[in-house]
Protein backbone atom coordinates (compact mmCIF):
# COMPACT_ATOMS: atom_id res chain seq x y z
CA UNK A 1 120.02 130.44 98.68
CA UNK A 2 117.80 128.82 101.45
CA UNK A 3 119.40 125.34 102.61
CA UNK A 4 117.37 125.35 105.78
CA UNK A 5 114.55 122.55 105.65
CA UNK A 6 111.82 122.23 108.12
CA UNK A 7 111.09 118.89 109.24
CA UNK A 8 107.89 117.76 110.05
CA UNK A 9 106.89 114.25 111.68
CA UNK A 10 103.12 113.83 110.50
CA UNK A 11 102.88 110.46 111.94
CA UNK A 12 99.95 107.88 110.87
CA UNK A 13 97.64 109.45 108.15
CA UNK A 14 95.83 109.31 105.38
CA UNK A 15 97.64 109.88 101.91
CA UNK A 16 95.19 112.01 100.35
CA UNK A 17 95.01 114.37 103.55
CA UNK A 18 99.29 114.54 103.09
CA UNK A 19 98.93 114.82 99.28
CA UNK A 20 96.55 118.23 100.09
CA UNK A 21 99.21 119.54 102.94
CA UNK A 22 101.91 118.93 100.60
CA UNK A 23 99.80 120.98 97.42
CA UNK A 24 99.38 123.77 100.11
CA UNK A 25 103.38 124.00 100.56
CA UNK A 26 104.09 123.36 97.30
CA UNK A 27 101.92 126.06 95.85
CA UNK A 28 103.39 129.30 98.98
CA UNK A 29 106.77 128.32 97.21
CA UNK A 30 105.32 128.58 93.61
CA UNK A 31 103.92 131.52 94.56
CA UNK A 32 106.80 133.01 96.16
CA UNK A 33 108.94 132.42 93.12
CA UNK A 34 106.55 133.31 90.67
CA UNK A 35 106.13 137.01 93.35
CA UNK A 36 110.08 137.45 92.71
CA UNK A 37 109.90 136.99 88.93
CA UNK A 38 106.85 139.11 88.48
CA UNK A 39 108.06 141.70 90.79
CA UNK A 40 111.86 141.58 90.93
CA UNK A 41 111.86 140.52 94.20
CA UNK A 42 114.80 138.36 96.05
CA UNK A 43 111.87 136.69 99.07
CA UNK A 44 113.65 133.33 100.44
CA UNK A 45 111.83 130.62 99.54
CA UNK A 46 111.37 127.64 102.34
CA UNK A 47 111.78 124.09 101.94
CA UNK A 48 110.14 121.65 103.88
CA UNK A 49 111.02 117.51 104.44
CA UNK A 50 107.58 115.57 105.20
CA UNK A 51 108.22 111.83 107.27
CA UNK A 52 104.69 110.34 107.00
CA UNK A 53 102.83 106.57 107.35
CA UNK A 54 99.71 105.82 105.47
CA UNK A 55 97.44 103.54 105.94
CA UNK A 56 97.03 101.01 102.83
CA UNK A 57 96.81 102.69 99.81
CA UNK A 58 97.81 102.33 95.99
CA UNK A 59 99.13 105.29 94.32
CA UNK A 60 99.23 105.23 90.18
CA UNK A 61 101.58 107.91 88.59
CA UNK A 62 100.32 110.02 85.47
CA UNK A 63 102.16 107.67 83.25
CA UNK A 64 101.18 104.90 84.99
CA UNK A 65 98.84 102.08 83.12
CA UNK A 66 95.71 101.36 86.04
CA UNK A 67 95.93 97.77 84.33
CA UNK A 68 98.97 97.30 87.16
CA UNK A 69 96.27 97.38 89.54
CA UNK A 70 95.15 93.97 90.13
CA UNK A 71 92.17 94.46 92.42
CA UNK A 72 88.18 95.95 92.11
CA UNK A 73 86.58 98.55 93.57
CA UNK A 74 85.33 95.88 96.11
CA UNK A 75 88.18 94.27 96.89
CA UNK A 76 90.20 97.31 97.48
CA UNK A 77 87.39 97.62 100.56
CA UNK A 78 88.08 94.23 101.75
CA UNK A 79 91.62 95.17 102.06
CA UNK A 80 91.01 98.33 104.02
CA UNK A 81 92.74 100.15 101.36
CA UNK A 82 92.36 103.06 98.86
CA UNK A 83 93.42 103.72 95.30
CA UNK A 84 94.40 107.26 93.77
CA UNK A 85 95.61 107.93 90.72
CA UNK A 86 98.13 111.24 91.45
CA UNK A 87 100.33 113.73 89.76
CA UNK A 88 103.48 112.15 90.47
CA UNK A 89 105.97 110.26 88.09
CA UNK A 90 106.38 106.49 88.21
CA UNK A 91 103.64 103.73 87.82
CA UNK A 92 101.39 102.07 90.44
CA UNK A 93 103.10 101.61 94.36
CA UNK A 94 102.10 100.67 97.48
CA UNK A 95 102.00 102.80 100.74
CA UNK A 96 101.18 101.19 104.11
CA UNK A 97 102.48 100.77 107.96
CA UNK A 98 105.57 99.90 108.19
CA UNK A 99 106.86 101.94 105.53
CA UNK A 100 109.53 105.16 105.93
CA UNK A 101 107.58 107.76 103.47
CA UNK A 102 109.67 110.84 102.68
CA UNK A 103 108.35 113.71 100.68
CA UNK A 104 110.69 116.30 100.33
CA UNK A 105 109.18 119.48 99.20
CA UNK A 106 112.16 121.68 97.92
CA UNK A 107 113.06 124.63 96.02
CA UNK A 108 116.13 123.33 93.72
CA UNK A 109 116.91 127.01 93.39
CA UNK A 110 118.00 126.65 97.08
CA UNK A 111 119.87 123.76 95.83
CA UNK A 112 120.71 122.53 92.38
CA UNK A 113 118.55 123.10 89.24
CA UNK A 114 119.05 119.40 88.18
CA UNK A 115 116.28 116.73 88.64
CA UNK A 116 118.18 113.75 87.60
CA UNK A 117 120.87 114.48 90.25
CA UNK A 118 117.82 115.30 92.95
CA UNK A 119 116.71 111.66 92.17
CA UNK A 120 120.07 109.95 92.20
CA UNK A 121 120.81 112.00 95.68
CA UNK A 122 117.64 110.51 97.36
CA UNK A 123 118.59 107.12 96.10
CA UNK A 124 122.40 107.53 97.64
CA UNK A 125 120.71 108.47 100.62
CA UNK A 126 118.90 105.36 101.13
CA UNK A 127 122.14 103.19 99.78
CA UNK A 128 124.02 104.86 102.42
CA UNK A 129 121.36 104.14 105.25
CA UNK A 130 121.43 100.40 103.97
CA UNK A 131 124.90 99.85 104.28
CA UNK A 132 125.07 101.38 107.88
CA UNK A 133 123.05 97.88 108.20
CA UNK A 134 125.33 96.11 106.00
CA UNK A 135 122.79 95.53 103.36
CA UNK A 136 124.19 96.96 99.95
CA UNK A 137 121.57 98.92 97.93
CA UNK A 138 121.96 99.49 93.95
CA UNK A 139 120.83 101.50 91.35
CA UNK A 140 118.66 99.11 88.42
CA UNK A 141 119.39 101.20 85.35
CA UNK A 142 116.71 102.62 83.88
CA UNK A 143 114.41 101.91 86.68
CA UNK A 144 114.47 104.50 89.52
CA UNK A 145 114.59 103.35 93.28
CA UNK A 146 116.90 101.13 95.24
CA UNK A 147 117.25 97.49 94.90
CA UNK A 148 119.42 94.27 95.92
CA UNK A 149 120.81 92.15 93.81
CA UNK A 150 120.42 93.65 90.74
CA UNK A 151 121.65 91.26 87.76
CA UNK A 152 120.56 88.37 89.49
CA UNK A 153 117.11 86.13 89.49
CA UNK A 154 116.37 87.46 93.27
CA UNK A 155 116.71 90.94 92.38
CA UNK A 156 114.29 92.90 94.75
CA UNK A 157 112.92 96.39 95.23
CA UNK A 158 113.54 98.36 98.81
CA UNK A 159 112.91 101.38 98.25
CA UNK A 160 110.34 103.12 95.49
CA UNK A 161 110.39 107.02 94.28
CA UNK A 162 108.28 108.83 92.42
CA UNK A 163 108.35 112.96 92.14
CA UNK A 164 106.46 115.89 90.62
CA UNK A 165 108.24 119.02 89.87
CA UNK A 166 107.72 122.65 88.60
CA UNK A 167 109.45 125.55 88.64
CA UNK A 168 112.33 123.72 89.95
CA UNK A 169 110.45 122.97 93.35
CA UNK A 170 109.03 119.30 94.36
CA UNK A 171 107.07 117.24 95.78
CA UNK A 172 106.14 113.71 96.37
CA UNK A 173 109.26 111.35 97.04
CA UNK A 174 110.53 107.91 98.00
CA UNK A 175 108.26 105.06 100.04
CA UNK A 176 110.97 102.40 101.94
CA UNK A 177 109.72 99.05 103.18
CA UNK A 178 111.25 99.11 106.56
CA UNK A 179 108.54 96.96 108.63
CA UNK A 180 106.24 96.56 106.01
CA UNK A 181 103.53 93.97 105.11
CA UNK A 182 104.68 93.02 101.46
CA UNK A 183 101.34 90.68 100.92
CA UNK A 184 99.84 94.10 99.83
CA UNK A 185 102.23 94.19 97.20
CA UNK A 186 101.15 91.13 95.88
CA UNK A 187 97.84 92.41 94.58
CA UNK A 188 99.66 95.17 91.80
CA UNK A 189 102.67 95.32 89.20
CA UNK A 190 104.97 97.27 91.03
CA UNK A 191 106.11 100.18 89.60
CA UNK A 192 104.82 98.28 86.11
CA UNK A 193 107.73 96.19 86.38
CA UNK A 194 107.12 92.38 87.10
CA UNK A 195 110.19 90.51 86.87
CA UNK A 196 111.47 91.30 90.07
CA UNK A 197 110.60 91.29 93.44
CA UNK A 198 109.77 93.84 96.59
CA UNK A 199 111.17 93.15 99.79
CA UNK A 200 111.55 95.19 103.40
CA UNK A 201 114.56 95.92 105.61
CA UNK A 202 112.86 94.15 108.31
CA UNK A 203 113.39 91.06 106.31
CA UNK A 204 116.85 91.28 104.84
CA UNK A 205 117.87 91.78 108.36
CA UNK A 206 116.18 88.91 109.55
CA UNK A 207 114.44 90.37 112.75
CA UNK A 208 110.68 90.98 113.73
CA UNK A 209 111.00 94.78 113.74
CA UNK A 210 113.57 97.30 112.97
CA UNK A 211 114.00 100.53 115.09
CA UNK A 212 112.02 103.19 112.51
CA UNK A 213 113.18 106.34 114.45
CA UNK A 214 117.03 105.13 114.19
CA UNK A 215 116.11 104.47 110.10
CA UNK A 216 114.90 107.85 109.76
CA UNK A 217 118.02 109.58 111.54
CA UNK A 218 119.80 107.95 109.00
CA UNK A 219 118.10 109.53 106.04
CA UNK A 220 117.74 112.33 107.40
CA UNK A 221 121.84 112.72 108.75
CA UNK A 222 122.68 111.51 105.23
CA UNK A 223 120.17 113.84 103.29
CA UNK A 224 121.95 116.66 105.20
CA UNK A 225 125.09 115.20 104.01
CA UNK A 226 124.11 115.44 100.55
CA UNK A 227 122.10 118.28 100.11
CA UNK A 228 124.63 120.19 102.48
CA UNK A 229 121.23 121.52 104.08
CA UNK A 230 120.16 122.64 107.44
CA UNK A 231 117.22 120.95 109.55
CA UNK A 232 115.16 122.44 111.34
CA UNK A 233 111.98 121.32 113.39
């Protein structure tokens, strides 16, 4: 088994350009695997982590109900933003500056063959990066992410996740407000749920700007933790 992940900072750009680099990686391992099946091969499969910003832009999952987008064709323009309906789980979120967005694209062979424990591991992940800022993150049952305040009328979303898998490998992953401008969020139903409300780490913690490259070492030293992986640039 492969635990070795390559990281990759891609920096500021646009989500459909990231959504075609992450089909390209996501189909070598698909192919790889499907090589060793077909052949009886044993070829190591890679795995690959993917830190990314996007400009503004509305993802809607394949489940997702386009009614939780509250804006036209037109006014998506007058927002500088873009709309895509993708092949992720989940409803309707918000990407934007400001925002840590981590796709993960492993092979759970390399891993654990379990998706509900891949999705509670990237939730600990950001729990433990919160309370290294003394903020405590929860779990919402039934509703994937991590929130504050759960069980109370100012429960608020941090942290959204949404993932795609096959063959045991994945894509897509988790979007956490860390700087960013939650007025964008005003104009959908996030995640189709609309009695509670989104918030951003720069906000909890009461400051103009957190440190993003001290976040991300976070996620990433507790991902490693987790996943018991390697990473590698």
């Amino acid at each position: 088994m492969n635990k070795k992940i390559k990281l990759q900072e891609l920096g500021l750009k646009d989500f459909k350009e990231t959504w075609d680099y992450q089909e390209l990686l996501f189909k070598k391992i698909l192919d790889i695997k499907i090589k060793n099946r077909r052949e009886e091969k044993n070829i190591e499969t890679p795995n690959h982590f993917l830190f990314v910003e996007h400009p503004h832009v509305y993802t809607l999952g394949k489940s997702g109900d386009l009614d939780n987008l509250l804006l036209t064709q037109n006014q998506l323009k007058e927002k500088d933003a873009t709309f895509y309906k993708i092949n992720r789980g989940g409803d309707i979120t918000y990407h934007g500056p400001g925002q840590v967005v981590g796709y993960p694209i492993l092979d759970l062979d390399n891993f654990f063959t379990d998706i509900h424990k891949y999705l509670r591991f990237l939730e600990e992940m950001v729990i433990r990066t919160l309370a290294e800022y003394g903020i405590t993150g929860v779990r919402s049952n039934g509703e994937t992410g991590v929130w504050l305040d759960v069980g109370t009328p100012f429960a608020r979303k941090i942290c959204a996740m949404g993932v795609r898998a096959s063959r045991w490998v994945t894509m897509h992953g988790f979007a956490f407000n860390v700087n960013a401008d939650l007025g964008y969020f005003d104009h959908i139903i996030p995640c189709g749920i609309n009695d509670k409300a989104v918030t951003s780490l720069h906000l909890e913690l009461g400051v103009k700007n957190v440190n993003i490259k001290e976040v991300k070492e976070k996620l990433i030293k507790h991902f490693i933790t987790l996943f018991e992986a390697e990473m590698t640039l």
